[in-house]
N, C-alpha and C. Protein backbone atom coordinates (compact mmCIF):
# COMPACT_ATOMS: atom_id res chain seq x y z
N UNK A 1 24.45 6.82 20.06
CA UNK A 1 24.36 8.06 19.31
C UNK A 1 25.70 8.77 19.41
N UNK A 2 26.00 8.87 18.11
CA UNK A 2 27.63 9.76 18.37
C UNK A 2 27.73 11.28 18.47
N UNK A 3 28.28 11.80 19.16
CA UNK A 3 28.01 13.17 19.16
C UNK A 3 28.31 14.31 17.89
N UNK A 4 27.75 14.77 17.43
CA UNK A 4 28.05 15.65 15.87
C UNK A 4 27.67 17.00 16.12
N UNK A 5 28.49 18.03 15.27
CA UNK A 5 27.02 19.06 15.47
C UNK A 5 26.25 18.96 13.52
N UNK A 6 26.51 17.79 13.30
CA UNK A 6 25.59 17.49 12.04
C UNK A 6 24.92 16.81 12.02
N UNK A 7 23.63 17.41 12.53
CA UNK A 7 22.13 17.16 13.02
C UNK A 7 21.19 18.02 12.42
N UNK A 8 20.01 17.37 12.18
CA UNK A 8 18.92 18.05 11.07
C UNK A 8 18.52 19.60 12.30
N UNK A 9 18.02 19.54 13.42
CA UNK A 9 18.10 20.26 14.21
C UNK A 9 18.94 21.29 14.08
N UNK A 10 20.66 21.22 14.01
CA UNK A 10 21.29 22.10 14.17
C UNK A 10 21.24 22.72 12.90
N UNK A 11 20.95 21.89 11.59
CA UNK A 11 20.77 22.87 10.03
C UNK A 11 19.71 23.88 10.17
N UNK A 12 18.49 23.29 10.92
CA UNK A 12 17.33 23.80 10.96
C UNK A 12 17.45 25.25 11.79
N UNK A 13 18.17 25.10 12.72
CA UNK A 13 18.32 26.42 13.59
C UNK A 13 19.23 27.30 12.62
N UNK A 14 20.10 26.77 11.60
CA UNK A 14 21.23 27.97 10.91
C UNK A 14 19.64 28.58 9.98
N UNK A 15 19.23 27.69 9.21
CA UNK A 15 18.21 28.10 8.10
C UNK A 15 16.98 29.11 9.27
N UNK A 16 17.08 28.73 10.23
CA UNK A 16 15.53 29.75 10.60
C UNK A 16 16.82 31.27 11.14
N UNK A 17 17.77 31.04 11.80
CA UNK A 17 18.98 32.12 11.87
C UNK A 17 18.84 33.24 10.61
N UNK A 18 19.31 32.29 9.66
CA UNK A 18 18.61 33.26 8.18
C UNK A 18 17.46 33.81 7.69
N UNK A 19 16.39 33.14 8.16
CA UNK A 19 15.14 33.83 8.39
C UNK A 19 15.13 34.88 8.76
N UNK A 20 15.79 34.68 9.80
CA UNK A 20 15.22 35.91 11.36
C UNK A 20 15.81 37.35 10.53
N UNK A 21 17.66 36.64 9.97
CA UNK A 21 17.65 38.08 9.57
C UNK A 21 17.50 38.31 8.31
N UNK A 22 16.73 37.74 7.79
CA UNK A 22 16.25 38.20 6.10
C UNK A 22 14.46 39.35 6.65
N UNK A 23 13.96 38.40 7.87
CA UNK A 23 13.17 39.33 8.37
C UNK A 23 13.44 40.79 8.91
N UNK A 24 14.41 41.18 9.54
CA UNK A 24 15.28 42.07 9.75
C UNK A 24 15.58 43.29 9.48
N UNK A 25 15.78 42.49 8.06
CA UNK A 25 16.28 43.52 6.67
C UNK A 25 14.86 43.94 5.23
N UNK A 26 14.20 43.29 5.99
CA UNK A 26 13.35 43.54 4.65
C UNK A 26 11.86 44.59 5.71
N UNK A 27 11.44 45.38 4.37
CA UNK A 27 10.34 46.44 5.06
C UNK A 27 9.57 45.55 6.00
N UNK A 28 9.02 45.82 7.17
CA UNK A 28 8.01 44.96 7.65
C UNK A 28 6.86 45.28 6.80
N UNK A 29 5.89 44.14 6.87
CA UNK A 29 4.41 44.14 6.35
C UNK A 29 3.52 43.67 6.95
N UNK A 30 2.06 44.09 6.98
CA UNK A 30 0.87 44.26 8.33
C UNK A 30 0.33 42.66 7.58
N UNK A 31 0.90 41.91 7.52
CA UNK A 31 0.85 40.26 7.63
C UNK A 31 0.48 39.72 8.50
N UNK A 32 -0.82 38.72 8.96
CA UNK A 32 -0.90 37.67 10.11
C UNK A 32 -0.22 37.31 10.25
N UNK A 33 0.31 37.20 11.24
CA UNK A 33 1.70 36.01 12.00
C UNK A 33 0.76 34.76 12.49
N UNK A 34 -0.01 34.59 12.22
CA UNK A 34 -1.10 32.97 12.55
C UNK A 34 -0.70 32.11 11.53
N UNK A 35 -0.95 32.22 10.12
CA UNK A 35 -0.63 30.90 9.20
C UNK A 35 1.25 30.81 9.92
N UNK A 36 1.96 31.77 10.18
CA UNK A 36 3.27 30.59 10.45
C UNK A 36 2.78 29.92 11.68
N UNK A 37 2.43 30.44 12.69
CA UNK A 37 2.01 29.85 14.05
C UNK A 37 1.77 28.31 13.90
N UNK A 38 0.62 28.36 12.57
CA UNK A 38 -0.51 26.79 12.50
C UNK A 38 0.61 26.26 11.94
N UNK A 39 1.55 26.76 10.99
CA UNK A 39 2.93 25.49 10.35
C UNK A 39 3.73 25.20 11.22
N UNK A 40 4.26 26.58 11.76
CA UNK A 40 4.71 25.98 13.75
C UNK A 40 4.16 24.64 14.02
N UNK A 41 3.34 25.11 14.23
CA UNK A 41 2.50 23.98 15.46
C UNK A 41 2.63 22.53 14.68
N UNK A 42 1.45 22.78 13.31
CA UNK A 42 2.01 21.39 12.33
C UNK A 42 3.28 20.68 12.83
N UNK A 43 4.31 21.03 11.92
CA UNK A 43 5.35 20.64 12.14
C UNK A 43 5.85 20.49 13.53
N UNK A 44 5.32 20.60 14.70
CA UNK A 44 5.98 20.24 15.95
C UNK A 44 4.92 19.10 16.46
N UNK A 45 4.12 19.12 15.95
CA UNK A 45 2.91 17.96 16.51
C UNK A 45 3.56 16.47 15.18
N UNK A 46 3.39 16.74 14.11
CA UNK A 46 4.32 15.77 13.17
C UNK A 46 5.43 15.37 13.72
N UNK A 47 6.47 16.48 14.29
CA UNK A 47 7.71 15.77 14.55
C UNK A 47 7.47 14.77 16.11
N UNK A 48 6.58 15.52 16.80
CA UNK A 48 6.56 14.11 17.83
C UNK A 48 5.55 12.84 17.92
N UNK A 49 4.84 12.94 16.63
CA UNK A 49 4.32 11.53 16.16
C UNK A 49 5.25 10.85 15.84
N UNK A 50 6.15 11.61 14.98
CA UNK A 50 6.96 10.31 14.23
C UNK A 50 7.82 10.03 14.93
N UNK A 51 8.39 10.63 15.94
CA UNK A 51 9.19 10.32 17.42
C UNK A 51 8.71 9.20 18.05
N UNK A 52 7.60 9.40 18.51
CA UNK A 52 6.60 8.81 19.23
C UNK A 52 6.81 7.28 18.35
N UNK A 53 6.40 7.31 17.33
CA UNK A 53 5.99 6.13 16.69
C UNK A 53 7.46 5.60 16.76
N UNK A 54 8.66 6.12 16.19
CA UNK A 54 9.80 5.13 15.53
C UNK A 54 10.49 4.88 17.41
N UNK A 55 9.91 5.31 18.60
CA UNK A 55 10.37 5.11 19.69
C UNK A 55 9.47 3.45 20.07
N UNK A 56 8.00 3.81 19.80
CA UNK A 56 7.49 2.68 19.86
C UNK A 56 7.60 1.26 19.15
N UNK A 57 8.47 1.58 17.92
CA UNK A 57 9.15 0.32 17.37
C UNK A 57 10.47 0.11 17.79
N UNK A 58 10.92 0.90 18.80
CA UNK A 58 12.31 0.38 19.13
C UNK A 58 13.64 0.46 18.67
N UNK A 59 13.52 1.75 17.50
CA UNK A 59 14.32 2.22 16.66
C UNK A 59 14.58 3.37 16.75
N UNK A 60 15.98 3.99 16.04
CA UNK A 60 16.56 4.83 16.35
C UNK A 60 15.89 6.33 15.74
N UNK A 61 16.07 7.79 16.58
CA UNK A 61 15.61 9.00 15.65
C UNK A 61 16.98 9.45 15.33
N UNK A 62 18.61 9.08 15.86
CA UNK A 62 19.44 9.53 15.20
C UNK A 62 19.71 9.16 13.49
N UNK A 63 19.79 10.19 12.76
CA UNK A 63 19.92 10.35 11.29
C UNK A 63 21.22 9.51 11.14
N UNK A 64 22.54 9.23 12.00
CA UNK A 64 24.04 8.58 11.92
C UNK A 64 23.67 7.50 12.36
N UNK A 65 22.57 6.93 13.12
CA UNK A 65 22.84 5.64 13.88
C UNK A 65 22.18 4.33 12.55
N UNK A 66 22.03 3.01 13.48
CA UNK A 66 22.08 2.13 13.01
C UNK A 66 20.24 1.35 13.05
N UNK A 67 19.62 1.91 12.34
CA UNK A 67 18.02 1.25 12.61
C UNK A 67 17.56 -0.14 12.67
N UNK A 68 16.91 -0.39 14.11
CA UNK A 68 16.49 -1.69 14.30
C UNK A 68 15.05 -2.03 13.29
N UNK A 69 14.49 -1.46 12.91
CA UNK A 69 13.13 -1.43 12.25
C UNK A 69 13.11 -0.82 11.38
N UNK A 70 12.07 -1.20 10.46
CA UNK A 70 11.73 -0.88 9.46
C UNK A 70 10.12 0.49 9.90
N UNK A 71 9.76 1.25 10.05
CA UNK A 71 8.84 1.65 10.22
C UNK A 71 7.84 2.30 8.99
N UNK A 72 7.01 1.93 8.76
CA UNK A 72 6.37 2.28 7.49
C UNK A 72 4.81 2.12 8.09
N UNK A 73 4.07 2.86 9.14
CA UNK A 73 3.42 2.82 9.75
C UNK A 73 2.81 4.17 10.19
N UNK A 74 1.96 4.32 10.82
CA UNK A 74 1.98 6.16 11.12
C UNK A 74 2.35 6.71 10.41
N UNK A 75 3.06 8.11 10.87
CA UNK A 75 2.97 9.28 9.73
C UNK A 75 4.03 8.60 8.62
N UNK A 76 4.54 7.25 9.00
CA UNK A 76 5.58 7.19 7.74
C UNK A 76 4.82 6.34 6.83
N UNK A 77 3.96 6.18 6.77
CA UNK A 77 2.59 5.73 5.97
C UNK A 77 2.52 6.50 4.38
N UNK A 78 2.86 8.13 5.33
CA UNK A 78 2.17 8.76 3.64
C UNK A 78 3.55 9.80 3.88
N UNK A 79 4.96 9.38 4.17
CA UNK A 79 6.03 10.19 4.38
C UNK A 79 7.34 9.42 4.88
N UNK A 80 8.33 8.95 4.15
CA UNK A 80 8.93 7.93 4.52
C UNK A 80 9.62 9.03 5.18
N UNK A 81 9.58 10.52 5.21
CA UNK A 81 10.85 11.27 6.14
C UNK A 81 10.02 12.31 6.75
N UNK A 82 8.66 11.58 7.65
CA UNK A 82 8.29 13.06 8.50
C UNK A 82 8.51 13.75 9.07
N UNK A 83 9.62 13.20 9.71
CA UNK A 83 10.47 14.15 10.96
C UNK A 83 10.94 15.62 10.20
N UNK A 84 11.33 15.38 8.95
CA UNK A 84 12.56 16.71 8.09
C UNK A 84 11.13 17.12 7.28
N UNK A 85 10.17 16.70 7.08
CA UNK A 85 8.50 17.38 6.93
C UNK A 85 8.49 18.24 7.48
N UNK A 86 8.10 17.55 8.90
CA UNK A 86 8.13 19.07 9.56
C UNK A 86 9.03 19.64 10.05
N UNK A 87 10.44 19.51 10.18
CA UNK A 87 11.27 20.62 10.07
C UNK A 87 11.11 21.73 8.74
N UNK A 88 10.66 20.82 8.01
CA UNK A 88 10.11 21.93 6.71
C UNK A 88 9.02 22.90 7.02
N UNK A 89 8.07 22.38 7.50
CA UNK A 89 7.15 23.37 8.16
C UNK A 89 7.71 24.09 8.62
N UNK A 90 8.08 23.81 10.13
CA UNK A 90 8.56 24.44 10.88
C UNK A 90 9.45 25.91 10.48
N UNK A 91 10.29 25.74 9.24
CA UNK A 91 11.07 26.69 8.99
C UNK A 91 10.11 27.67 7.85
N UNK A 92 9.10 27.02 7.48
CA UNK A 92 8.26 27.69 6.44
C UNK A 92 7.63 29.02 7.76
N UNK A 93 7.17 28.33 8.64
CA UNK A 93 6.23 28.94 9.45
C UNK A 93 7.13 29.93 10.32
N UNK A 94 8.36 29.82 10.15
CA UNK A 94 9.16 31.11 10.90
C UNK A 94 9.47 32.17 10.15
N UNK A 95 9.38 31.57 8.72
CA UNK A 95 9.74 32.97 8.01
C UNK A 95 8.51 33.39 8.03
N UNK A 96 7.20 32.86 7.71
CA UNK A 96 6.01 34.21 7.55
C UNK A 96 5.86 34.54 9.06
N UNK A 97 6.06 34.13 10.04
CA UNK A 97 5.71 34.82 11.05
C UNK A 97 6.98 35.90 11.43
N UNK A 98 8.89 35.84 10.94
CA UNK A 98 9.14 36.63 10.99
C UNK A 98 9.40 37.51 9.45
N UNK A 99 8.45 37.80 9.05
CA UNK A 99 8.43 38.43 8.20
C UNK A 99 9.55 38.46 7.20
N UNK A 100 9.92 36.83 6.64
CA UNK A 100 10.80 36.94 5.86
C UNK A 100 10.54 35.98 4.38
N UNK A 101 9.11 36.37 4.44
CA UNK A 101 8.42 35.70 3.49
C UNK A 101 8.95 35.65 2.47
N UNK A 102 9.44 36.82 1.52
CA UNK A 102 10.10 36.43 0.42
C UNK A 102 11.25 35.67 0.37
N UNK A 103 11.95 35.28 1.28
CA UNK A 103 12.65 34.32 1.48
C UNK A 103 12.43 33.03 2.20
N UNK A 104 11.39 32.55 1.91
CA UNK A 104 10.43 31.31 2.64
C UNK A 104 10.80 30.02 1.43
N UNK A 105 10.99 30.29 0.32
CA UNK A 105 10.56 29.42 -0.79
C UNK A 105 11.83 28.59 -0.97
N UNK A 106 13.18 29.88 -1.49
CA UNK A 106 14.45 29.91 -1.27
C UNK A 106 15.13 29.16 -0.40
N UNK A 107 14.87 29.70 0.74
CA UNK A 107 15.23 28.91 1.97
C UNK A 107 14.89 27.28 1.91
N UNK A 108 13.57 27.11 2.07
CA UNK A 108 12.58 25.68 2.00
C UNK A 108 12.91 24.53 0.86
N UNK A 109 13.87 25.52 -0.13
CA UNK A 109 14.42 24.54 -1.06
C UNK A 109 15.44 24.10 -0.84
N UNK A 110 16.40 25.32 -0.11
CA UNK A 110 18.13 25.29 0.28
C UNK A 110 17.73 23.96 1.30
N UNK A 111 16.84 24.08 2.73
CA UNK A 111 17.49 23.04 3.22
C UNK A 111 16.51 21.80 3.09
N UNK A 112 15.64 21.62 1.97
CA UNK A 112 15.48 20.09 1.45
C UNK A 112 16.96 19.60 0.98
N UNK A 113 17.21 20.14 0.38
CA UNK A 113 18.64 19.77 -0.88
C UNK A 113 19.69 19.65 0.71
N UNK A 114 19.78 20.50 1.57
CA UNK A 114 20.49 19.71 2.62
C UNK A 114 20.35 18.58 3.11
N UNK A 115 18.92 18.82 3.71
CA UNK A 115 18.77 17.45 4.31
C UNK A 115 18.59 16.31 3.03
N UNK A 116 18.09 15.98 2.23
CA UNK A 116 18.51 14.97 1.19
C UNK A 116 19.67 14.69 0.92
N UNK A 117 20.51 15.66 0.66
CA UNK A 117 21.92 14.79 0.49
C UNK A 117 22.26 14.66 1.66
N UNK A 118 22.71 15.33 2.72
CA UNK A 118 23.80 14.69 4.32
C UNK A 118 22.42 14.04 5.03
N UNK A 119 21.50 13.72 4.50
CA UNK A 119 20.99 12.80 5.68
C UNK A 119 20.01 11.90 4.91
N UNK A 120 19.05 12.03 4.12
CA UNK A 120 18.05 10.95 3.83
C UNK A 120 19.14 9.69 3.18
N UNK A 121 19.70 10.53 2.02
CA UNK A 121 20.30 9.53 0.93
C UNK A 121 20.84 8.23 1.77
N UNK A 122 22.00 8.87 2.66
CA UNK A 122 22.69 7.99 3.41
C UNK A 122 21.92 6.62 4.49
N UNK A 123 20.96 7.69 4.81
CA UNK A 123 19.83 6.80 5.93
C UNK A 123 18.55 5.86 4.92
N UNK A 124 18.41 6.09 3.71
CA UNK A 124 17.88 4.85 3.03
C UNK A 124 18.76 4.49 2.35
N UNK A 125 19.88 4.16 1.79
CA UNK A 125 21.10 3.25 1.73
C UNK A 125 21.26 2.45 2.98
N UNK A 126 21.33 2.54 3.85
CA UNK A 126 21.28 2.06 5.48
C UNK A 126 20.01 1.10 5.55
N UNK A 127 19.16 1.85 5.15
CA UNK A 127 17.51 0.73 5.37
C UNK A 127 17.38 -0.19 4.21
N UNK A 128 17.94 0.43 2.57
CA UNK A 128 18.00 -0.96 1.86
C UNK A 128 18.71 -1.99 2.19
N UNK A 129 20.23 -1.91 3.01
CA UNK A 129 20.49 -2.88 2.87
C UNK A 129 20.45 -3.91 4.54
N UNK A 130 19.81 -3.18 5.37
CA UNK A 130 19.11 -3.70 6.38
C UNK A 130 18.29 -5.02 5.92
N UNK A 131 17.41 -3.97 5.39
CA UNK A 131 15.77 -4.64 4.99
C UNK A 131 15.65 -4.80 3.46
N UNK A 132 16.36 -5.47 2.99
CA UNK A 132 16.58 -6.05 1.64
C UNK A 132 15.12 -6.33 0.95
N UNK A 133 14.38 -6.61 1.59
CA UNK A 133 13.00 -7.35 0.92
C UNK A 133 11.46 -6.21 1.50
N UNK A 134 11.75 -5.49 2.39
CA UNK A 134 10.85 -4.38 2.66
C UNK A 134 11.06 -3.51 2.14
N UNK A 135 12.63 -2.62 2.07
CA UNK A 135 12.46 -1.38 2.01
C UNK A 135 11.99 -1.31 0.52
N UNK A 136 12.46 -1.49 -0.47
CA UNK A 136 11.88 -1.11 -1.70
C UNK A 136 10.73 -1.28 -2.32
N UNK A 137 9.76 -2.04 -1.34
CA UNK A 137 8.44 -2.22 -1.59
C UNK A 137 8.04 -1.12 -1.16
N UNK A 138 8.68 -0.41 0.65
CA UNK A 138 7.91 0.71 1.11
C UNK A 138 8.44 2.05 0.21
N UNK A 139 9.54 1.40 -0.27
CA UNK A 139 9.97 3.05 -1.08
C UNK A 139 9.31 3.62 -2.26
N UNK A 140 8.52 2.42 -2.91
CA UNK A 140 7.55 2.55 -3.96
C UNK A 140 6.53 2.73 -3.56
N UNK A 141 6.18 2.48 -2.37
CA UNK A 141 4.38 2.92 -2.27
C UNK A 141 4.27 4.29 -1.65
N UNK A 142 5.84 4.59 -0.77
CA UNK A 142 5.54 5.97 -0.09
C UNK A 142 6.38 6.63 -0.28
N UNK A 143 5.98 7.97 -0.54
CA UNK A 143 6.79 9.43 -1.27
C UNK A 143 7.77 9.48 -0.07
N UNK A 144 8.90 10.04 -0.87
CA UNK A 144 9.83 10.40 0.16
C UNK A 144 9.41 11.92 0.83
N UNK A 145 9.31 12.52 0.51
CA UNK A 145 8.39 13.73 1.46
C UNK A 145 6.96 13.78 1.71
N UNK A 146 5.88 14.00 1.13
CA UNK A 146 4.86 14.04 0.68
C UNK A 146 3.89 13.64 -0.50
């Protein structure tokens, strides 16, 4: 693993950074803070399945490294990119819990369009030409997000 600070993690902490202070700045409102909690949680129980799982095939979770496996199994069944799923959650569920809901949508689009270009694109270019005869069978049967 090479050391970067261009890691889905470190995007994810600038985008919830912007949350916090779009929450900040905007009137508060007598909103449950529970639905972000349950996308919290979602997204942190998702991200260590698919941990879990691509550890149990023996393959890498760095986004730069070099994958021994093909995994199309578990949550990558019905999500060829669950891990940045639930970083999607995850950042959905910080803005309604810090009250930066109107900027939940905005945000949730800004860093798909990140993570798709500096990280999926590159990392299935990497798995087609690994797995020449799998990957594009699994790329047709399973959505790249959802």
């Amino acid at each position: 693993m090479r050391l970067t600070p261009d890691l889905p993690p470190v995007w994810l902490a600038g985008f919830a950074g912007v949350a916090w202070l779009t929450g900040q700045v905007l009137p508060p409102l007598a909103l449950p803070a529970w639905p972000g909690w349950v996308l919290v949680g979602a997204g942190l129980l998702l991200a260590g399945w698919a941990a879990l799982t691509m550890a149990w095939a023996r393959t890498t979770v760095d986004p730069h490294g070099q994958p021994s496996a093909l995994v199309a199994h578990g949550p990558f069944a019905w999500s060829r990119n669950p891990i940045y799923l639930a970083d999607l959650l995850i950042l959905l569920g910080l803005c309604l819990m810090w009250n930066a809901w109107p900027a939940a949508l905005p945000l949730a689009l800004a860093f798909a369009r990140v993570i798709a270009t500096r990280f999926i694109a590159p990392e299935e270019r990497r798995l087609a030409a690994l797995f020449p005869a799998e990957y594009p069978a699994y790329a047709a049967r399973t959505r790249r997000w959802i």
